[in-house]
C-alpha atoms as a PDB file:
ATOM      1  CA  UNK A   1      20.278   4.906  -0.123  1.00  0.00           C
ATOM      2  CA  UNK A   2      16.297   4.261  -0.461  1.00  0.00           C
ATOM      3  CA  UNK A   3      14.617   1.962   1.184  1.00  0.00           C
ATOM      4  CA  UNK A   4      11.250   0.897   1.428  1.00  0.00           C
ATOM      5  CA  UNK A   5      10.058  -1.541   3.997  1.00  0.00           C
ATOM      6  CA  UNK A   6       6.601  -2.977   3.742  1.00  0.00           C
ATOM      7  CA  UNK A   7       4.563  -4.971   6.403  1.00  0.00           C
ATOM      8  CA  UNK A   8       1.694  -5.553   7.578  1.00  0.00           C
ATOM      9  CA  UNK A   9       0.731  -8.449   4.879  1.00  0.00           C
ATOM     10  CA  UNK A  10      -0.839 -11.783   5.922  1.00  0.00           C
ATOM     11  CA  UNK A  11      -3.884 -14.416   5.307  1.00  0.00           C
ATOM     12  CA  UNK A  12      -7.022 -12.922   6.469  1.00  0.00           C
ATOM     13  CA  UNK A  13     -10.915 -13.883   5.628  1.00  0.00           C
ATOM     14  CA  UNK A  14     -13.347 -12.118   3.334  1.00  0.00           C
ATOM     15  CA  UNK A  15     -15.031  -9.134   4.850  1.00  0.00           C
ATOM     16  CA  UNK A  16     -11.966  -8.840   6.879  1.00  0.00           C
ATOM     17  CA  UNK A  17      -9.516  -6.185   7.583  1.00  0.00           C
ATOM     18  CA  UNK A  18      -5.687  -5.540   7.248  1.00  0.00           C
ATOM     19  CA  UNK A  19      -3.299  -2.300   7.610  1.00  0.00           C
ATOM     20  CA  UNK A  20       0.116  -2.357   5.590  1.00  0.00           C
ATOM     21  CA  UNK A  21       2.588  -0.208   6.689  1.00  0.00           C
ATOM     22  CA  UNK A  22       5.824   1.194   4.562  1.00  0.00           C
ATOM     23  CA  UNK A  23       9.282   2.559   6.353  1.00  0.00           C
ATOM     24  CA  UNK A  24      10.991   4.965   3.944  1.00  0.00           C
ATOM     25  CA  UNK A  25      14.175   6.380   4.447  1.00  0.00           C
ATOM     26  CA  UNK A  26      16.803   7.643   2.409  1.00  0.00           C
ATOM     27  CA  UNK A  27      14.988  10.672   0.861  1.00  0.00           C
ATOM     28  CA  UNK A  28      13.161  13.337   2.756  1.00  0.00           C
ATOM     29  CA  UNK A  29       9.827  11.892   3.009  1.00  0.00           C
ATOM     30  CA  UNK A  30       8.305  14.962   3.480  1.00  0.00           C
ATOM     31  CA  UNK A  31       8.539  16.565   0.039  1.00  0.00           C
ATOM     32  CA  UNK A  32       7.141  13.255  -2.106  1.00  0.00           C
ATOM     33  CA  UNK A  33       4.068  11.825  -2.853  1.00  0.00           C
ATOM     34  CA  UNK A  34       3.908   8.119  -1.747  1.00  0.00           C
ATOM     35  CA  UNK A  35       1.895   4.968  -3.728  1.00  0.00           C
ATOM     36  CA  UNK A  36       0.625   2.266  -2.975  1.00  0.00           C
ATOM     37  CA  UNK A  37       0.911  -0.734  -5.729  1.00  0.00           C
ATOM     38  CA  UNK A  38      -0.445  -4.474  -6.076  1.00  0.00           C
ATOM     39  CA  UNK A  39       0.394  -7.850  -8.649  1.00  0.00           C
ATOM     40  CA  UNK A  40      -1.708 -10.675  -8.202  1.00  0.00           C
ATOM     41  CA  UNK A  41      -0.733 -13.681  -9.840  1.00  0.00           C
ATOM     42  CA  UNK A  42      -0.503 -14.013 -13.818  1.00  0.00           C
ATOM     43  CA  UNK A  43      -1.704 -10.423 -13.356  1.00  0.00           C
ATOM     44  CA  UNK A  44       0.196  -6.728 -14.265  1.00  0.00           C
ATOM     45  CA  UNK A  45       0.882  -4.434 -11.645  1.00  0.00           C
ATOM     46  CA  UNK A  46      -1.804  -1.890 -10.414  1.00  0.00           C
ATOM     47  CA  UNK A  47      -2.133   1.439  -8.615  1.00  0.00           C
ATOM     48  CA  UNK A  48      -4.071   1.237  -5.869  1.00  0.00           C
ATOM     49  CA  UNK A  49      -3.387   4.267  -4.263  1.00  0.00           C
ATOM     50  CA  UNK A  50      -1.219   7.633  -4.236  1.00  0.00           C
ATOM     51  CA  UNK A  51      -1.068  10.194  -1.346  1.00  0.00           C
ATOM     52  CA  UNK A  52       0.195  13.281  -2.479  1.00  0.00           C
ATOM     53  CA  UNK A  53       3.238  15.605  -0.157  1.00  0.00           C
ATOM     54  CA  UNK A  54      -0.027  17.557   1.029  1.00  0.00           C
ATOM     55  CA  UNK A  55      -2.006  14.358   1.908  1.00  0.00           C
ATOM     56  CA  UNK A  56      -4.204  14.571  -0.959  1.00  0.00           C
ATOM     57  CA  UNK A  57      -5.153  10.597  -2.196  1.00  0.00           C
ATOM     58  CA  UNK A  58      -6.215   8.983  -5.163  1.00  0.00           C
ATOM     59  CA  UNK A  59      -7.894   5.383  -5.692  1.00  0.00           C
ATOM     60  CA  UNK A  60      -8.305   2.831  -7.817  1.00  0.00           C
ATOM     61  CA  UNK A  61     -12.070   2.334  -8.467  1.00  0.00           C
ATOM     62  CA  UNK A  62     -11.836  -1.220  -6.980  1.00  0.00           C
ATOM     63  CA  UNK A  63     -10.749  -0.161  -4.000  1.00  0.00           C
ATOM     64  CA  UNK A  64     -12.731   3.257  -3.699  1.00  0.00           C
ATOM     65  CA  UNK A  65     -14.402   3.208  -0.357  1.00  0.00           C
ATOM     66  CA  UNK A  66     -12.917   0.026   1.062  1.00  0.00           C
ATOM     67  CA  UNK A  67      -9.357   1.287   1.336  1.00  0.00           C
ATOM     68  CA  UNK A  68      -7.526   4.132   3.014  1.00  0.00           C
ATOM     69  CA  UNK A  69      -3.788   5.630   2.395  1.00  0.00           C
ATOM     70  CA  UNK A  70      -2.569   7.594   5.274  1.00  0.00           C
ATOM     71  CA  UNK A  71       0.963   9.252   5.678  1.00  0.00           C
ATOM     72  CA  UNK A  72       2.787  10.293   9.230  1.00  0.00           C
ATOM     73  CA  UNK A  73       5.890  12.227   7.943  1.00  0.00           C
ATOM     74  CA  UNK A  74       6.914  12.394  11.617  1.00  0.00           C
ATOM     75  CA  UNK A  75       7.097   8.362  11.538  1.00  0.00           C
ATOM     76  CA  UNK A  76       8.775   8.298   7.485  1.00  0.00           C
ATOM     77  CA  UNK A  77       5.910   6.099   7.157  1.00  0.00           C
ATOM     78  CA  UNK A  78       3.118   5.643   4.523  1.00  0.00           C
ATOM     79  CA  UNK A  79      -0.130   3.118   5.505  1.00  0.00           C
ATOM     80  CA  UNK A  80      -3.252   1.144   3.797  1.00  0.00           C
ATOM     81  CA  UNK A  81      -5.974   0.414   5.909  1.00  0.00           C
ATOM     82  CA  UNK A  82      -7.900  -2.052   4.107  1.00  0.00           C
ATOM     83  CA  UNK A  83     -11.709  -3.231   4.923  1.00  0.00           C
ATOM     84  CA  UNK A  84     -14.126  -5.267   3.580  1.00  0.00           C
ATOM     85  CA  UNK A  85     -11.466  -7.571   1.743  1.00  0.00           C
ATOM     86  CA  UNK A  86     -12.353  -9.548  -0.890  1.00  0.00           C
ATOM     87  CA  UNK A  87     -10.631 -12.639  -2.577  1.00  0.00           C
ATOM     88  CA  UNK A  88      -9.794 -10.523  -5.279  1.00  0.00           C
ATOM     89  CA  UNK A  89      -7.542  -8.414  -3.238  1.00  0.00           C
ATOM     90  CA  UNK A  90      -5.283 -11.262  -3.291  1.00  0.00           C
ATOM     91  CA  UNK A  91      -1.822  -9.651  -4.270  1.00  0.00           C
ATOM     92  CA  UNK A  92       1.177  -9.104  -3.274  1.00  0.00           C
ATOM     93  CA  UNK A  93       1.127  -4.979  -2.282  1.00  0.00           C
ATOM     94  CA  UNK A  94       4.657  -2.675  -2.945  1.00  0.00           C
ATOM     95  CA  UNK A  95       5.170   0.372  -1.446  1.00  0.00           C
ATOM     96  CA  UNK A  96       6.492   3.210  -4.171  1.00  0.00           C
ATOM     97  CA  UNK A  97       8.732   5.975  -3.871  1.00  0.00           C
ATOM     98  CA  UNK A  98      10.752   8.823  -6.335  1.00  0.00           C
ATOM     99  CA  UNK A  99      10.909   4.918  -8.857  1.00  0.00           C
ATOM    100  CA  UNK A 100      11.925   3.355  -6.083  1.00  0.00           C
ATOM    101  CA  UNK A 101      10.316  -0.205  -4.967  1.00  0.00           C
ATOM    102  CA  UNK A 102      10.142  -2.093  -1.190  1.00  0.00           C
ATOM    103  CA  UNK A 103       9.958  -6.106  -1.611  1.00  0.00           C
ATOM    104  CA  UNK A 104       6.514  -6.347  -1.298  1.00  0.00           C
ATOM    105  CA  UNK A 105       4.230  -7.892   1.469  1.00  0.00           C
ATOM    106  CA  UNK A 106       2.062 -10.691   0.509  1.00  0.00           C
ATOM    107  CA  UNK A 107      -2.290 -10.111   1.270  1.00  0.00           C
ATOM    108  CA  UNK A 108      -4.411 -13.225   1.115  1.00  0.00           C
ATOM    109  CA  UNK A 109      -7.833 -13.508   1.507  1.00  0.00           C
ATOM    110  CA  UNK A 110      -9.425 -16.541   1.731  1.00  0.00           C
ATOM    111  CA  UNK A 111     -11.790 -18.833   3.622  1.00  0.00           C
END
């Protein structure tokens, strides 16, 4: 079956840095593009970014420039490199496959 394991998540400081990492298996990971996802609270879930089967990546314009989504299809694994956080990056971040969801890994940033 598909699964999806994020980590990576944690409290960290404004102007600070954080990488996620998400452990598919299940599907071949190869052949699918891979996303990227965020809630904060009271608030709808967002794209924040997409890499494509041939590494191509797309952002959200908040994140443009701050954040990175990298794949290693050797590893099964999809990451976001995140820099310059800001308290509005508060969320918890889901890793998306083929519809499928992991559990989520919680980013604060705070003072």
């Amino acid at each position: 079956q598909v699964q999806l394991v994020e980590a990576g998540g944690g409290l960290v400081q404004p102007g600070g840095s954080l990488r996620l990492s998400c452990a598919a298996s299940g599907f071949t990971f190869s052949r699918h593009s891979m996303s990227w996802y965020r809630q904060a609270p009271g608030k709808e879930r967002e794209l924040v970014a997409r890499i494509a089967e041939n590494h191509g990546t797309n952002y959200a314009d908040s994140v443009k420039g701050r954040f990175t989504i990298s794949r290693d299809n050797g590893k099964n694994t999809v990451y976001l490199q995140m820099n310059s956080l800001k308290p509005e990056d508060t969320a918890v971040y889901y890793c998306n496959a083929i519809g499928y969801w992991g559990q989520g890994t919680l980013v604060t940033v705070s003072s």
